[in-house]
C-alpha atoms as a PDB file:
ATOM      1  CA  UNK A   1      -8.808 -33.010   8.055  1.00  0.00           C
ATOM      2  CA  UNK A   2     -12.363 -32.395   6.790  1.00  0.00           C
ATOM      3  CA  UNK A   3     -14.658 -35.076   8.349  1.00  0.00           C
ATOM      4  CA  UNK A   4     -17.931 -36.619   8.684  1.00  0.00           C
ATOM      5  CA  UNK A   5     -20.347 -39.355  10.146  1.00  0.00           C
ATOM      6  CA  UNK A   6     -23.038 -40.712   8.531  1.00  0.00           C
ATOM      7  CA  UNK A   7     -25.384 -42.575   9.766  1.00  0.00           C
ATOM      8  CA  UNK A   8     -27.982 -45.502   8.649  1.00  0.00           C
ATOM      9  CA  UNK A   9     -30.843 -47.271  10.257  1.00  0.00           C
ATOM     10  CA  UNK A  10     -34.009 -49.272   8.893  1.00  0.00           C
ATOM     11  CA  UNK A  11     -34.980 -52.534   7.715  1.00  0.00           C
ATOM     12  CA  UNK A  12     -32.002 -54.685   6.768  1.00  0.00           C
ATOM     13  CA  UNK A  13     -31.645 -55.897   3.420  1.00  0.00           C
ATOM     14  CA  UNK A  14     -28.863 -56.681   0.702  1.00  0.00           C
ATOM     15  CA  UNK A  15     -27.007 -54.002  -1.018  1.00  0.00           C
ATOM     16  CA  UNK A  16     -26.996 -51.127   2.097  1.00  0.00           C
ATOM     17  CA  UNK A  17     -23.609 -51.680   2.764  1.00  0.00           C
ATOM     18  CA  UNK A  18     -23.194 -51.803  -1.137  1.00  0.00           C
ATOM     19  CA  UNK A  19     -24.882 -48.665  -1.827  1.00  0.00           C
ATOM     20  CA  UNK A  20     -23.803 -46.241   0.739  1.00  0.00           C
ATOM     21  CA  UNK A  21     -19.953 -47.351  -0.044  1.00  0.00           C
ATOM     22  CA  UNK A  22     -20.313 -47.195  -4.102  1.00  0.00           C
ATOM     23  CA  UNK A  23     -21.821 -43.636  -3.707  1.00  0.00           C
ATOM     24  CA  UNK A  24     -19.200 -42.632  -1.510  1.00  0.00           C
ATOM     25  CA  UNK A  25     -16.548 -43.745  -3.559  1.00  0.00           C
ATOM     26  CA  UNK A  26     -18.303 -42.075  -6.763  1.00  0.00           C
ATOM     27  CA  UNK A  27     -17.386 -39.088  -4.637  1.00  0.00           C
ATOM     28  CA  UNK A  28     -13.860 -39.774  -3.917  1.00  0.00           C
ATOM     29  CA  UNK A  29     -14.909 -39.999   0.018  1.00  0.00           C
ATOM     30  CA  UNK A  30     -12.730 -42.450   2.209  1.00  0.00           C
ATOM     31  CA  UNK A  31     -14.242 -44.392   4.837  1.00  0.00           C
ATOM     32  CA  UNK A  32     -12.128 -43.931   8.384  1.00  0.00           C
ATOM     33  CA  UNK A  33     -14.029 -45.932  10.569  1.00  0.00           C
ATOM     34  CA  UNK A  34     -17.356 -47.770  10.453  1.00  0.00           C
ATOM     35  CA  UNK A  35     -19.593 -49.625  12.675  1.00  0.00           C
ATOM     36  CA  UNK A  36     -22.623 -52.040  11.651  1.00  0.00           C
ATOM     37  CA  UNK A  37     -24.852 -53.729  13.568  1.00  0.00           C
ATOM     38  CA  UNK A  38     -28.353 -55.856  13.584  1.00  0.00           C
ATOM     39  CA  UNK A  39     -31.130 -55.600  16.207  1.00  0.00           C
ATOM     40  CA  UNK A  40     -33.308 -58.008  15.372  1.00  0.00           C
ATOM     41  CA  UNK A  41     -34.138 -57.200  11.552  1.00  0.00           C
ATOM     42  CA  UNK A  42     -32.898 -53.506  11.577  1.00  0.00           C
ATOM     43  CA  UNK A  43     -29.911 -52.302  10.748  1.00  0.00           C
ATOM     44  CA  UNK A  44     -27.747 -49.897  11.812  1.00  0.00           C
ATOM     45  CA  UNK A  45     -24.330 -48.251  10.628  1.00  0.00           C
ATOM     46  CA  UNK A  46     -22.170 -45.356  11.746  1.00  0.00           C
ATOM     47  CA  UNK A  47     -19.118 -44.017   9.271  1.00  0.00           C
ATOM     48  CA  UNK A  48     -16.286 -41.617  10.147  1.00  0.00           C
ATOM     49  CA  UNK A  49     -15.597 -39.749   6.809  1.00  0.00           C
ATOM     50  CA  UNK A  50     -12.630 -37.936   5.373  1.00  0.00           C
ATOM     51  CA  UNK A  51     -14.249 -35.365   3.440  1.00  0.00           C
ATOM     52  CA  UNK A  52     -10.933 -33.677   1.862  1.00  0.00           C
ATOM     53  CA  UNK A  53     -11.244 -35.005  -1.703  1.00  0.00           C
ATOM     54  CA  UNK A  54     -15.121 -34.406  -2.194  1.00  0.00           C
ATOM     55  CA  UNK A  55     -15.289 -33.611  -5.769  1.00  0.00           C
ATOM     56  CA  UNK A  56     -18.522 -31.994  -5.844  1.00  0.00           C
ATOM     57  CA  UNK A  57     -20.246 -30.082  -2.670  1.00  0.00           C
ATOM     58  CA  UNK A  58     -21.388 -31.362   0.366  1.00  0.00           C
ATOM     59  CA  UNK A  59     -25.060 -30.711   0.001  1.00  0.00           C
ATOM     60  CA  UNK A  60     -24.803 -33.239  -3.779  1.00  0.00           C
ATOM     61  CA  UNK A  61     -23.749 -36.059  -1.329  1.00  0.00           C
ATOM     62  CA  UNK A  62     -25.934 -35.198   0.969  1.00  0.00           C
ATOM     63  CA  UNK A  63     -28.327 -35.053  -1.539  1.00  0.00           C
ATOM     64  CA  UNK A  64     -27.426 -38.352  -3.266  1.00  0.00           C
ATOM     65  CA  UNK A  65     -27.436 -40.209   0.030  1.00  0.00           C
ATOM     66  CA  UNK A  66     -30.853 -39.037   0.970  1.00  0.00           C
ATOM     67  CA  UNK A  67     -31.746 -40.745  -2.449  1.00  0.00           C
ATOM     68  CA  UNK A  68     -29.823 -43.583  -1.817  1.00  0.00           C
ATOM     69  CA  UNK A  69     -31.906 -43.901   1.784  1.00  0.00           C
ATOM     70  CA  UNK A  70     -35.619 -43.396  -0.109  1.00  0.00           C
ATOM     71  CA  UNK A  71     -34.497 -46.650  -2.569  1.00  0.00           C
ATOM     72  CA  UNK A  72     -33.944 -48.965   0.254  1.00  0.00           C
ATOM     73  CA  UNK A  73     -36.271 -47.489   2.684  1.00  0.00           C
ATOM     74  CA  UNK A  74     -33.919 -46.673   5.338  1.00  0.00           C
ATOM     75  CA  UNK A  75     -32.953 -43.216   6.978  1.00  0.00           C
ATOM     76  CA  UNK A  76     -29.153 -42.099   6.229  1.00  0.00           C
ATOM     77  CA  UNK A  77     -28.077 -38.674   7.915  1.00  0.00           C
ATOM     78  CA  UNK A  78     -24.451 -36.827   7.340  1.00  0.00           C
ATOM     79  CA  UNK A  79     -23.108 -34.358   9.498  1.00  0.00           C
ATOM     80  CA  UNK A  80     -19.801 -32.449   9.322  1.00  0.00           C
ATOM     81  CA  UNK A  81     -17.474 -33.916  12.605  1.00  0.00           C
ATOM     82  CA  UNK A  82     -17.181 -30.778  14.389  1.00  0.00           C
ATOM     83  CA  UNK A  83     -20.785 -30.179  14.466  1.00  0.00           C
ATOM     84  CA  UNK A  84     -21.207 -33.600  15.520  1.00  0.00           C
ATOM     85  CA  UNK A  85     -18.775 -33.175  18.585  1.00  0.00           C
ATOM     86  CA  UNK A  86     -20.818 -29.969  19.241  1.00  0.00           C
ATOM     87  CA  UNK A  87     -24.353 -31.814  19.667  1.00  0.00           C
ATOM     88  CA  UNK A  88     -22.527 -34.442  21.583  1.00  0.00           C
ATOM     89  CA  UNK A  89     -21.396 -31.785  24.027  1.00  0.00           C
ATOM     90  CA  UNK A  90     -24.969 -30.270  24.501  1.00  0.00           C
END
């Protein structure tokens, strides 16, 4: 299974959550796992990703989640799982 985490940090506000999940889903992209927290006023999410049914390529998503970060002012990164696990290891 083709996977990946994305991550989000920055300045909470409403519609994050939202936002990353609707543009996801626009992408046929399952959410596996994800973890949300807030320090103070920041905010801070990790997503495991099933990547099998992307409907367009990786770099659109990646390209429409970089979009998604510059409206709400917060930093989202996506990496594929296994080069993830590889950075980990390092």
């Amino acid at each position: 299974m083709a996977k990946a985490v994305v991550t989000v940090i920055g300045k909470d506000k409403p519609g994050i959550i939202a936002g990353v999940s609707n543009t996801l889903a626009e992408h046929h992209i399952n959410i596996l796992d994800v973890s949300q927290t807030i320090m103070s006023d920041i905010f801070t999410m990790s997503m495991l990703i099933n990547l099998e049914k992307l409907d367009e390529e990786y770099n659109k998503l990646q390209d429409d989640l970089n979009g998604l970060g510059k409206q709400f002012n917060v930093e989202i990164h996506m990496q594929r799982e296994e080069i993830f696990n590889a950075m980990s290891r390092v």
